[in-house]
C-alpha atoms as a PDB file:
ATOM      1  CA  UNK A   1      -2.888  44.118  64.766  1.00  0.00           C
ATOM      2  CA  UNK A   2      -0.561  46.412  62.102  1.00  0.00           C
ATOM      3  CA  UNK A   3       3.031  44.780  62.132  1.00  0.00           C
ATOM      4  CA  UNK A   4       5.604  47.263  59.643  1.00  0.00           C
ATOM      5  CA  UNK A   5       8.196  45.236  57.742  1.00  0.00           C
ATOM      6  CA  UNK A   6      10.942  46.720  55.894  1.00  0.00           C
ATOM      7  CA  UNK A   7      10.670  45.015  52.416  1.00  0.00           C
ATOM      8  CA  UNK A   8      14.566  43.694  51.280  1.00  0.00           C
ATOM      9  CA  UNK A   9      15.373  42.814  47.980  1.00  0.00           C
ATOM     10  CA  UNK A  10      14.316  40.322  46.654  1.00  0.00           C
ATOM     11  CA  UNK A  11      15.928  36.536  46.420  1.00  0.00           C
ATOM     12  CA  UNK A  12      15.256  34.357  43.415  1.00  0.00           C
ATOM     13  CA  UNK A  13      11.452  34.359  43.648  1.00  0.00           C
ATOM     14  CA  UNK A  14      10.983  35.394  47.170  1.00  0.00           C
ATOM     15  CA  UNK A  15      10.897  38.516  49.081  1.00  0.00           C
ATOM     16  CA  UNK A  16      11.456  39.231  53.139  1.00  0.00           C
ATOM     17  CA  UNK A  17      11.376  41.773  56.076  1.00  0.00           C
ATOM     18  CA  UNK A  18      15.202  42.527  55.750  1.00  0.00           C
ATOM     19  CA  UNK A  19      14.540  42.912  60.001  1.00  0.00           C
ATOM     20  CA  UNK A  20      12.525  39.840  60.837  1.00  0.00           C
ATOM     21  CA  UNK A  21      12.807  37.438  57.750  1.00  0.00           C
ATOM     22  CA  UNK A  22       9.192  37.276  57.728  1.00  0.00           C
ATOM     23  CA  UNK A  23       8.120  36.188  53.712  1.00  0.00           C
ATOM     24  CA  UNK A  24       6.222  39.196  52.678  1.00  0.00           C
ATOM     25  CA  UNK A  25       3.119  38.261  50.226  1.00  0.00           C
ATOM     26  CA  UNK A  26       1.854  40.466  47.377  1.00  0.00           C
ATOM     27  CA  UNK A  27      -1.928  41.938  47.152  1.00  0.00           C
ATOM     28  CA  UNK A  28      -2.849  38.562  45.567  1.00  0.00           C
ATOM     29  CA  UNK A  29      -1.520  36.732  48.676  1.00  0.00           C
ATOM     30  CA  UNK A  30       1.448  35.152  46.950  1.00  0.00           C
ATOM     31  CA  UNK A  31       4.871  35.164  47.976  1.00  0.00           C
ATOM     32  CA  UNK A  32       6.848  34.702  45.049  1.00  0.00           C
ATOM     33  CA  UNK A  33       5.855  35.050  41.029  1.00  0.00           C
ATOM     34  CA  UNK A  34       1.947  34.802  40.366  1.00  0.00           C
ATOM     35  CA  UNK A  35       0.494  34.398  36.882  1.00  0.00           C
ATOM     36  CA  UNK A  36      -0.245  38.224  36.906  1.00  0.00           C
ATOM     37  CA  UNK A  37       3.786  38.574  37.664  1.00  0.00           C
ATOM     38  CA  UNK A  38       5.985  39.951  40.287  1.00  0.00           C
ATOM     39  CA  UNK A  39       4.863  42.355  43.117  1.00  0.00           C
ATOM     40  CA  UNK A  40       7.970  43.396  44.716  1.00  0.00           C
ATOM     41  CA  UNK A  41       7.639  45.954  48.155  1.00  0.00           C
ATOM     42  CA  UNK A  42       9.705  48.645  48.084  1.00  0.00           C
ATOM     43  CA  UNK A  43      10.136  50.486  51.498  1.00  0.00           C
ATOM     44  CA  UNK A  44       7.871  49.500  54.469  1.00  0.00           C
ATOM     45  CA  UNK A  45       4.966  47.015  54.236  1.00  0.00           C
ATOM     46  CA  UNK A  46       1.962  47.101  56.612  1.00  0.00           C
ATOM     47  CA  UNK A  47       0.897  43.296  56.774  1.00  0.00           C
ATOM     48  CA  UNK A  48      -2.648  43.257  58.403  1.00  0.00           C
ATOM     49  CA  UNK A  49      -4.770  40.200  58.787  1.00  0.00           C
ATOM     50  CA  UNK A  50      -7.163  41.499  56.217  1.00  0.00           C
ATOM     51  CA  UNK A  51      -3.568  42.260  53.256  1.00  0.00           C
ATOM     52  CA  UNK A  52      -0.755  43.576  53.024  1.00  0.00           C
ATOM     53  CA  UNK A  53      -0.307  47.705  51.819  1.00  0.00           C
ATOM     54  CA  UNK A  54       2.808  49.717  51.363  1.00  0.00           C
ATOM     55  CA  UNK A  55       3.257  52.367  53.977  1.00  0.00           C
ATOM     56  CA  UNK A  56       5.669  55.470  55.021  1.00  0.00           C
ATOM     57  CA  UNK A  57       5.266  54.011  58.993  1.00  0.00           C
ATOM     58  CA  UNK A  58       8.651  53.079  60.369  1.00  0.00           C
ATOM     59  CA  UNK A  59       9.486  49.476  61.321  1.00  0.00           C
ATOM     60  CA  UNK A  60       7.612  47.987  63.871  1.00  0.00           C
ATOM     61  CA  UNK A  61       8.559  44.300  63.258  1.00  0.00           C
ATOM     62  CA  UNK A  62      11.163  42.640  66.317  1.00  0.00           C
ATOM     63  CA  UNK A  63      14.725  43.243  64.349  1.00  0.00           C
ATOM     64  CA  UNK A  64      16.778  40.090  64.150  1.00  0.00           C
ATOM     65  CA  UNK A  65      19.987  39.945  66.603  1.00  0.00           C
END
């Protein structure tokens, strides 16, 4: 199943859904600096078992209350 995150800024070495907090990994599977260096979302994420791709697809994470 597709779950849409909305990628926040980053903090220190880490990024997250700015809605759910959910740690969003790069296309190497990492969530914070990998030798290769930093892959920081921008926008919407579609996180799929299979990766993770950037996307124009609204949210469709639970927001946090």
């Amino acid at each position: 199943m597709t779950v849409i995150h909305l990628a926040a800024a980053p903090d220190g070495l880490v990024q997250c859904c700015a809605r759910c907090g959910l740690v969003l990994l790069d296309l190497q599977h990492h969530k914070f600096v990998a030798p290769h260096g930093p892959h920081w979302w921008a926008g919407c994420v579609a996180v799929e078992p299979g990766g993770s791709t950037a996307t124009s697809e609204a949210p469709t994470c639970a927001a946090i209350a």
